[in-house]
C-alpha atoms as a PDB file:
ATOM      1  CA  UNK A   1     -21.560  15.037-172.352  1.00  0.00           C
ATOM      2  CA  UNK A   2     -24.641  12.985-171.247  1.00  0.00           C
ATOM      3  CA  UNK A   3     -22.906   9.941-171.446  1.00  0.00           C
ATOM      4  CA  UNK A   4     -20.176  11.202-169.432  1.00  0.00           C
ATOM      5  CA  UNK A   5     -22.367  12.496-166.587  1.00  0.00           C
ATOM      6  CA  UNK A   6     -23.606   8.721-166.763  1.00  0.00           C
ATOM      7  CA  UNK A   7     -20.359   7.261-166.057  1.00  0.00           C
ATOM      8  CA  UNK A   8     -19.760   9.194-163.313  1.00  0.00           C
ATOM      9  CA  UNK A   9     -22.702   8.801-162.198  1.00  0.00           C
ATOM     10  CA  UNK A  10     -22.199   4.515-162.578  1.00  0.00           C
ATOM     11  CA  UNK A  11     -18.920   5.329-161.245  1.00  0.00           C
ATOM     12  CA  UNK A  12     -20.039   6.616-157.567  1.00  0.00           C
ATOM     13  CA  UNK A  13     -22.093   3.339-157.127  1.00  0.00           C
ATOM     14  CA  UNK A  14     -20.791   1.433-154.200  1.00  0.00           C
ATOM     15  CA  UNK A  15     -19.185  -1.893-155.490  1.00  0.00           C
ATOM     16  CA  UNK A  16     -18.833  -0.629-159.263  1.00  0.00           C
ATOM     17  CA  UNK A  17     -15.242  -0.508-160.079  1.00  0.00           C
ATOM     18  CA  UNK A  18     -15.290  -0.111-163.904  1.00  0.00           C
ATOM     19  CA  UNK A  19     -17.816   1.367-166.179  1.00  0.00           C
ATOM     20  CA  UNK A  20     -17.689   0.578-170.292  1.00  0.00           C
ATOM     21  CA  UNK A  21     -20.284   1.468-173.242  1.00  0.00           C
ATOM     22  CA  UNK A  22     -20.567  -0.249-176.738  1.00  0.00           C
ATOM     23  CA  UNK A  23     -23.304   1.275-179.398  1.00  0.00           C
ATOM     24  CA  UNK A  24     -24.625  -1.834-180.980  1.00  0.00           C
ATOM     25  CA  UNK A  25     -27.046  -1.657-183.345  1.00  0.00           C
ATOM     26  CA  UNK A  26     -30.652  -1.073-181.499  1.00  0.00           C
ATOM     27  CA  UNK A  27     -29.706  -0.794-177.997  1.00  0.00           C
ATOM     28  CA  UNK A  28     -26.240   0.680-176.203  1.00  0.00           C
ATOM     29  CA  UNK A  29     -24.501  -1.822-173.541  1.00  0.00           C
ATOM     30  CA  UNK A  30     -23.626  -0.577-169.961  1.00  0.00           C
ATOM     31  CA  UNK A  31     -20.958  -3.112-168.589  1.00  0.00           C
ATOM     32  CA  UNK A  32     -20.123  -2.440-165.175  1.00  0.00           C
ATOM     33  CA  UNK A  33     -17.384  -4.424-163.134  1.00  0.00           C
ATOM     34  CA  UNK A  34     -18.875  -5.119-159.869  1.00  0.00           C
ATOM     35  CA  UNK A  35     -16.408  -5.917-156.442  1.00  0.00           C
ATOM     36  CA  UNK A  36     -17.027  -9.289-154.992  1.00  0.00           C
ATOM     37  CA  UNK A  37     -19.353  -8.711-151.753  1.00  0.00           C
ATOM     38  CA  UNK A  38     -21.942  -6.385-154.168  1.00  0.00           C
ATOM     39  CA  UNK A  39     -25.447  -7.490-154.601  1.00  0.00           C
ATOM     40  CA  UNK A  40     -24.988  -7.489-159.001  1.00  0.00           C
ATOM     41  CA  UNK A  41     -28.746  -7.596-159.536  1.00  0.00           C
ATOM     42  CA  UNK A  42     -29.592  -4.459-157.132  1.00  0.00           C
ATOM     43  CA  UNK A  43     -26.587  -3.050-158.882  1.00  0.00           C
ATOM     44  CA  UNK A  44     -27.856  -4.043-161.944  1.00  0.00           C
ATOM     45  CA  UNK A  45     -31.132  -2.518-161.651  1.00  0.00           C
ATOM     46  CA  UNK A  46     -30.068   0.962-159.994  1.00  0.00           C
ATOM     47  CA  UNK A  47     -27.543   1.192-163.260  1.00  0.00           C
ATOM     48  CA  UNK A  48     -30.517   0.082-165.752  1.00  0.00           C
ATOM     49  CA  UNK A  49     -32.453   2.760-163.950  1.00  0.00           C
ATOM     50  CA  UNK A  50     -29.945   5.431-164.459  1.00  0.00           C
ATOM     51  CA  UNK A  51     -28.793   4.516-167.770  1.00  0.00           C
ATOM     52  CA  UNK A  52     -32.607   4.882-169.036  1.00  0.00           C
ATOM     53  CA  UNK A  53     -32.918   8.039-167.290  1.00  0.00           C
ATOM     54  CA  UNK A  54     -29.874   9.522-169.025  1.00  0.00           C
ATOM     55  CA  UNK A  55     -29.761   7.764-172.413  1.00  0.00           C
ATOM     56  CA  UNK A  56     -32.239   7.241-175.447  1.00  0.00           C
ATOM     57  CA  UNK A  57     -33.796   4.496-176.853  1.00  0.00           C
ATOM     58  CA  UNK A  58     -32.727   0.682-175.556  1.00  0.00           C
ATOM     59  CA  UNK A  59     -30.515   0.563-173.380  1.00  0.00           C
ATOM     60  CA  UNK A  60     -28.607  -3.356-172.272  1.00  0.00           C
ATOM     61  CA  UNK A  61     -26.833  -3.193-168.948  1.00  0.00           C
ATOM     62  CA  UNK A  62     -24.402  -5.775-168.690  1.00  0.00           C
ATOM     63  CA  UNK A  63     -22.688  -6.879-164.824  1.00  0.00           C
ATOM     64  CA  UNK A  64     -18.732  -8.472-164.896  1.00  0.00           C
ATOM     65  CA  UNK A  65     -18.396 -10.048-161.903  1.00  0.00           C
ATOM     66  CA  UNK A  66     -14.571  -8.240-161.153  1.00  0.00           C
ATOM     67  CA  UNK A  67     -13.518 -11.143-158.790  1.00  0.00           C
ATOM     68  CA  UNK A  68     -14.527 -13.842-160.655  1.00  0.00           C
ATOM     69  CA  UNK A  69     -12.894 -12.765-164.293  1.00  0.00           C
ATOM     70  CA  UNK A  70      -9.338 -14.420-165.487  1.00  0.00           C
ATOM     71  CA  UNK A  71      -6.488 -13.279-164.742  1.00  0.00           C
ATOM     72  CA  UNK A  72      -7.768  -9.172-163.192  1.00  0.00           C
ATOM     73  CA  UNK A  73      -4.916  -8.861-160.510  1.00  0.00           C
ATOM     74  CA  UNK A  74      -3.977  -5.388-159.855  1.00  0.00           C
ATOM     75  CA  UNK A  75      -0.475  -6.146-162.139  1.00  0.00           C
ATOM     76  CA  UNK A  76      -2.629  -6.279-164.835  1.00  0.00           C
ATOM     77  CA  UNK A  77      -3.425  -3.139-165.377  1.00  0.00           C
ATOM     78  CA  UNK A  78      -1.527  -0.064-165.200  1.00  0.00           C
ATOM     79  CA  UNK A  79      -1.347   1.489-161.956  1.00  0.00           C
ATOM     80  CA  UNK A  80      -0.963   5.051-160.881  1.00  0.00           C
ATOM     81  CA  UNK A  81       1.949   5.548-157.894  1.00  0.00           C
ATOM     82  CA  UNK A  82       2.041   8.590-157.388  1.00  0.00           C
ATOM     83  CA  UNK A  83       1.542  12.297-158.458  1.00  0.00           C
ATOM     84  CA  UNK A  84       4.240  14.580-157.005  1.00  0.00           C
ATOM     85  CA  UNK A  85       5.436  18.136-157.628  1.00  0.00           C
ATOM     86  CA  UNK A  86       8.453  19.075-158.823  1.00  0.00           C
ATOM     87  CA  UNK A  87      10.665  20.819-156.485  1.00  0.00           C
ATOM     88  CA  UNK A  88      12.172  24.228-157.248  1.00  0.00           C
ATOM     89  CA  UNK A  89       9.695  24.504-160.733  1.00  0.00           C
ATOM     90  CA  UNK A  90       6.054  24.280-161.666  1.00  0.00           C
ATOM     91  CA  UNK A  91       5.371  20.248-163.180  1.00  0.00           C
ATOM     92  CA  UNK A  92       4.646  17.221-161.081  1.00  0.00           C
ATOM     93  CA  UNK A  93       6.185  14.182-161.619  1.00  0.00           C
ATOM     94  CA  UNK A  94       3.626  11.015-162.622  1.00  0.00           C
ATOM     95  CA  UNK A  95       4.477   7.372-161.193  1.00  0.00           C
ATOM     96  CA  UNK A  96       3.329   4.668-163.393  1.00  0.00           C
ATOM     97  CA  UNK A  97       3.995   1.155-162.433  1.00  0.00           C
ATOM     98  CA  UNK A  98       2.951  -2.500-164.237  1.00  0.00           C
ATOM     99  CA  UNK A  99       3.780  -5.937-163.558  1.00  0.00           C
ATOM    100  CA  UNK A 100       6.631  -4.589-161.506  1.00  0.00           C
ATOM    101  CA  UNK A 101       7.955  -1.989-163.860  1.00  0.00           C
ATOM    102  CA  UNK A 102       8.214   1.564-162.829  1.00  0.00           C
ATOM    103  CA  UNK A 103       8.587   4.785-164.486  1.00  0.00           C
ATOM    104  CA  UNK A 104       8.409   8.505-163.293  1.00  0.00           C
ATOM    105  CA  UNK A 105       7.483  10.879-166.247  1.00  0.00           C
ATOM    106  CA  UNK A 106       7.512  14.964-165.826  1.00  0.00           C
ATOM    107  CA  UNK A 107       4.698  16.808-167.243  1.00  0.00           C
ATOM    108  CA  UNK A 108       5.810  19.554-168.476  1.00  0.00           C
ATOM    109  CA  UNK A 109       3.553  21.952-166.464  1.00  0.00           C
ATOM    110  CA  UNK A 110       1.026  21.648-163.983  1.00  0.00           C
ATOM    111  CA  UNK A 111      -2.142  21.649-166.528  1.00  0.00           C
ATOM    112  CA  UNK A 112      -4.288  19.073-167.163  1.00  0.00           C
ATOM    113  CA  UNK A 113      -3.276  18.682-170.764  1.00  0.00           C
ATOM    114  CA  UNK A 114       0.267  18.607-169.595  1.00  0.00           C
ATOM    115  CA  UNK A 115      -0.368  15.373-167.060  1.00  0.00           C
ATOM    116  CA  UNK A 116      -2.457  13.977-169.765  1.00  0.00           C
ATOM    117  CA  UNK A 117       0.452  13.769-172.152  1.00  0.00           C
ATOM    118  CA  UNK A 118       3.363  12.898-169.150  1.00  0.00           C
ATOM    119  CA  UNK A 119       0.732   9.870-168.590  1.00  0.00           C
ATOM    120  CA  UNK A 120       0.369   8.657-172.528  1.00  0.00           C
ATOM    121  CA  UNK A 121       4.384   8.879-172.156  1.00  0.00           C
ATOM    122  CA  UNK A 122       4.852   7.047-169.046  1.00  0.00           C
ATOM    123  CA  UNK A 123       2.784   4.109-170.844  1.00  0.00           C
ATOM    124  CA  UNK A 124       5.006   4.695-174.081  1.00  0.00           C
ATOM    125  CA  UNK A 125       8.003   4.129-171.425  1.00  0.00           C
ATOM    126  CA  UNK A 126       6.274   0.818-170.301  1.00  0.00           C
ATOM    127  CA  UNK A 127       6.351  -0.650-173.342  1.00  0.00           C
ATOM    128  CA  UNK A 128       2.437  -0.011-174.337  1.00  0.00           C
ATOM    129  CA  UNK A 129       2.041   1.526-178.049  1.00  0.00           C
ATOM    130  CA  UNK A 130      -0.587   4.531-177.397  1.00  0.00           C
ATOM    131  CA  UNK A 131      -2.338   5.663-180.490  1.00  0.00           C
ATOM    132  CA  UNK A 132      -4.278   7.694-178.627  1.00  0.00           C
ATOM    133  CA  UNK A 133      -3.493  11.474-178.008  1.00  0.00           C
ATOM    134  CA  UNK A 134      -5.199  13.913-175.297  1.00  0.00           C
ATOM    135  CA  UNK A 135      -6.920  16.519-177.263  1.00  0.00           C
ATOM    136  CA  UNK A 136      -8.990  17.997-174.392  1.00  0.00           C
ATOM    137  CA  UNK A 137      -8.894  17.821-170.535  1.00  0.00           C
ATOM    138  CA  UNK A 138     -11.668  19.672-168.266  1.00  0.00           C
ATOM    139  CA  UNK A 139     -12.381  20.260-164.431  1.00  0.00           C
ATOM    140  CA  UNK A 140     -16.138  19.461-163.330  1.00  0.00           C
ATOM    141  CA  UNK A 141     -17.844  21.095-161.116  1.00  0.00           C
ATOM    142  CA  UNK A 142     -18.638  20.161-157.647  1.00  0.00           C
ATOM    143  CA  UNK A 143     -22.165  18.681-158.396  1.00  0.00           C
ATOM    144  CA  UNK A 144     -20.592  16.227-161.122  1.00  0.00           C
ATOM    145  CA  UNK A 145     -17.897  15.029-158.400  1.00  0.00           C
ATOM    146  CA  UNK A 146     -15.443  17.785-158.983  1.00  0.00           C
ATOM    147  CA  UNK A 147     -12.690  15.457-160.852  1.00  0.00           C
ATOM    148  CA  UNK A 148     -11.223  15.395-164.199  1.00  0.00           C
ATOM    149  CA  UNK A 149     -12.891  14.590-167.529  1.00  0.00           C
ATOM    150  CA  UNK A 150     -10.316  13.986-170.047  1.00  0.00           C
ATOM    151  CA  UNK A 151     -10.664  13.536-173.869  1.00  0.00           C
ATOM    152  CA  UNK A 152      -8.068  11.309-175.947  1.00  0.00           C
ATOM    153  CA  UNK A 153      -8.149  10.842-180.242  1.00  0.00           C
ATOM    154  CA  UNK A 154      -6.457   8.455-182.234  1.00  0.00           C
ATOM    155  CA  UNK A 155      -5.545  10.698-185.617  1.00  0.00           C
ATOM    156  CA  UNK A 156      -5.277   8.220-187.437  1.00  0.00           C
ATOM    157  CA  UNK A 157      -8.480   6.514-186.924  1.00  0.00           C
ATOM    158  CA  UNK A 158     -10.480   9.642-185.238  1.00  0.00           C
ATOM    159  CA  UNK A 159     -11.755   7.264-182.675  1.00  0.00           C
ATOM    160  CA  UNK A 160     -12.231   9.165-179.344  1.00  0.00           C
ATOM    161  CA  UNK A 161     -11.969   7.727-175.489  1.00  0.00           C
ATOM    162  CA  UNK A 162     -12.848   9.374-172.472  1.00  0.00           C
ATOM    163  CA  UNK A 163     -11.666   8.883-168.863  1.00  0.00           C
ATOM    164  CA  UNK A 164     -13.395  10.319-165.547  1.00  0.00           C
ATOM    165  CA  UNK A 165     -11.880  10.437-162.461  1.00  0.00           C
ATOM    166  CA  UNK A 166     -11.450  12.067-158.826  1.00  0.00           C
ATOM    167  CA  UNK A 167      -7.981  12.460-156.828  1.00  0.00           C
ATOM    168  CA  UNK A 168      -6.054  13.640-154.057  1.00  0.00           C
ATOM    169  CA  UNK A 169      -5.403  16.832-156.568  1.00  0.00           C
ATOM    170  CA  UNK A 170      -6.141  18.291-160.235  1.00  0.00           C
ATOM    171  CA  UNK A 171      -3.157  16.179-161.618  1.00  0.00           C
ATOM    172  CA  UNK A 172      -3.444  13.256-159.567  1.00  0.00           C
ATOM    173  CA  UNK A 173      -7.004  13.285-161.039  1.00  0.00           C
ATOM    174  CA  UNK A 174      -6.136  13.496-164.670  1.00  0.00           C
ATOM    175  CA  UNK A 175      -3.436  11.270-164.396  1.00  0.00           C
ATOM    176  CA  UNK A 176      -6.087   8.617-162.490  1.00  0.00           C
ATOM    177  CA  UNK A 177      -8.662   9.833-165.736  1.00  0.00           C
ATOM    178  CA  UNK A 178      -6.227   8.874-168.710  1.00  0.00           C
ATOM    179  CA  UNK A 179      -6.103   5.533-167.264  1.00  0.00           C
ATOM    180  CA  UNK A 180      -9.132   5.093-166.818  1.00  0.00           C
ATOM    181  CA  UNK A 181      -9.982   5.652-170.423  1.00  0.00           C
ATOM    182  CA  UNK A 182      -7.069   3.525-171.624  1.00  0.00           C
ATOM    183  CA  UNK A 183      -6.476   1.012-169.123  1.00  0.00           C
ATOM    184  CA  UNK A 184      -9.611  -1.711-170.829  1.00  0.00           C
ATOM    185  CA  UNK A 185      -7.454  -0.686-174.175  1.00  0.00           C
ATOM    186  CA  UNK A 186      -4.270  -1.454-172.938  1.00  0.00           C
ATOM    187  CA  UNK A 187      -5.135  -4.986-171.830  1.00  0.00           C
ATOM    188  CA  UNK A 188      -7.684  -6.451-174.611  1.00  0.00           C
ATOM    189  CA  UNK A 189      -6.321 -10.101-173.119  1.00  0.00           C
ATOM    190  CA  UNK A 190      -8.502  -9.676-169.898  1.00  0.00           C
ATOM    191  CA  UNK A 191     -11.307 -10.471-171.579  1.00  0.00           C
ATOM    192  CA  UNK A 192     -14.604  -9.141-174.077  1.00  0.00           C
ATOM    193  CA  UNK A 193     -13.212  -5.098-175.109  1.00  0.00           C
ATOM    194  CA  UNK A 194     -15.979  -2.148-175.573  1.00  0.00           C
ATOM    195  CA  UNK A 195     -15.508   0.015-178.070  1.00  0.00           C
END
């Protein structure tokens, strides 16, 4: 959970728009995507300074320059609509849209776990093959940011991602939280993937 509380943490910095961590042997990367405008290096050193304060032994903080990558227009990744409920019985209804495709996919309840899975779905729908199943999906309190951790496996390999995210409400956050753990997955053309 520490490393979680560190991405959200990396997360609320103004100007970072993406946080990623690789364990390499010695020392664990940081990458953060930073907004053009940003001062990198003060960003840089306030994420260095958090990172060591959270996590053990070496720790490599890496800055992406988010303007200045090929191609990272907003088509390329997946984006998130809307959330909305569905009238007449509990569910909401989850908007995903990329490179000018749409789909609506119904959770089939109003629980985190439920969104989670309309969202892996919806990407299914898109054309994107998920491996990756939601096996866990958890409110946080207030002092974390009060959003939406959310947990996805691969059974087949056991490897495990993990999306954090706020929103307008509990499903609009989870749905924003699966994406956020599976978005860098679902485009390993924009450039260098962490694991």
């Amino acid at each position: 959970m520490l490393i979680d509380q560190l991405e959200l943490e990396l997360r609320q910095l103004e100007g970072v728009s993406f946080v990623a961590f690789a364990e390499r042997p010695e020392t664990t990367c940081v990458e953060i995507g930073v907004e053009p405008g940003y001062d990198s290096d003060r960003l840089r050193e306030q994420a260095t300074r958090l990172a060591l304060g959270v996590l053990d032994g070496e720790v490599t903080v890496e800055v992406v320059a988010v303007g200045g990558r090929e191609p990272t227009a907003r088509d390329e990744r997946v984006q998130l609509v809307a959330v909305v409920p569905v009238p007449e019985r509990p569910g909401v209804l989850v908007h995903l849209a990329h490179r000018g495709q749409r789909v609506a996919v119904e959770a089939a309840g109003v629980g985190r776990l439920a969104v989670a899975e309309a969202v892996v779905g919806g990407l299914g729908q898109l054309g994107f093959a998920v491996p990756y199943r939601p096996t866990a999906a958890h409110g946080l309190s207030d002092e974390l940011g009060s959003g939406t951790l959310v947990v996805l496996e691969d059974p087949a390999t056991g490897q495990v991602r993990r999306g954090i995210a706020a929103g307008r409400s509990t499903a609009d956050a989870t749905a924003r939280s699966v994406l956020a753990a599976l978005n860098r997955f679902l485009q390993p053309a924009r450039g260098r993937r962490l694991h």
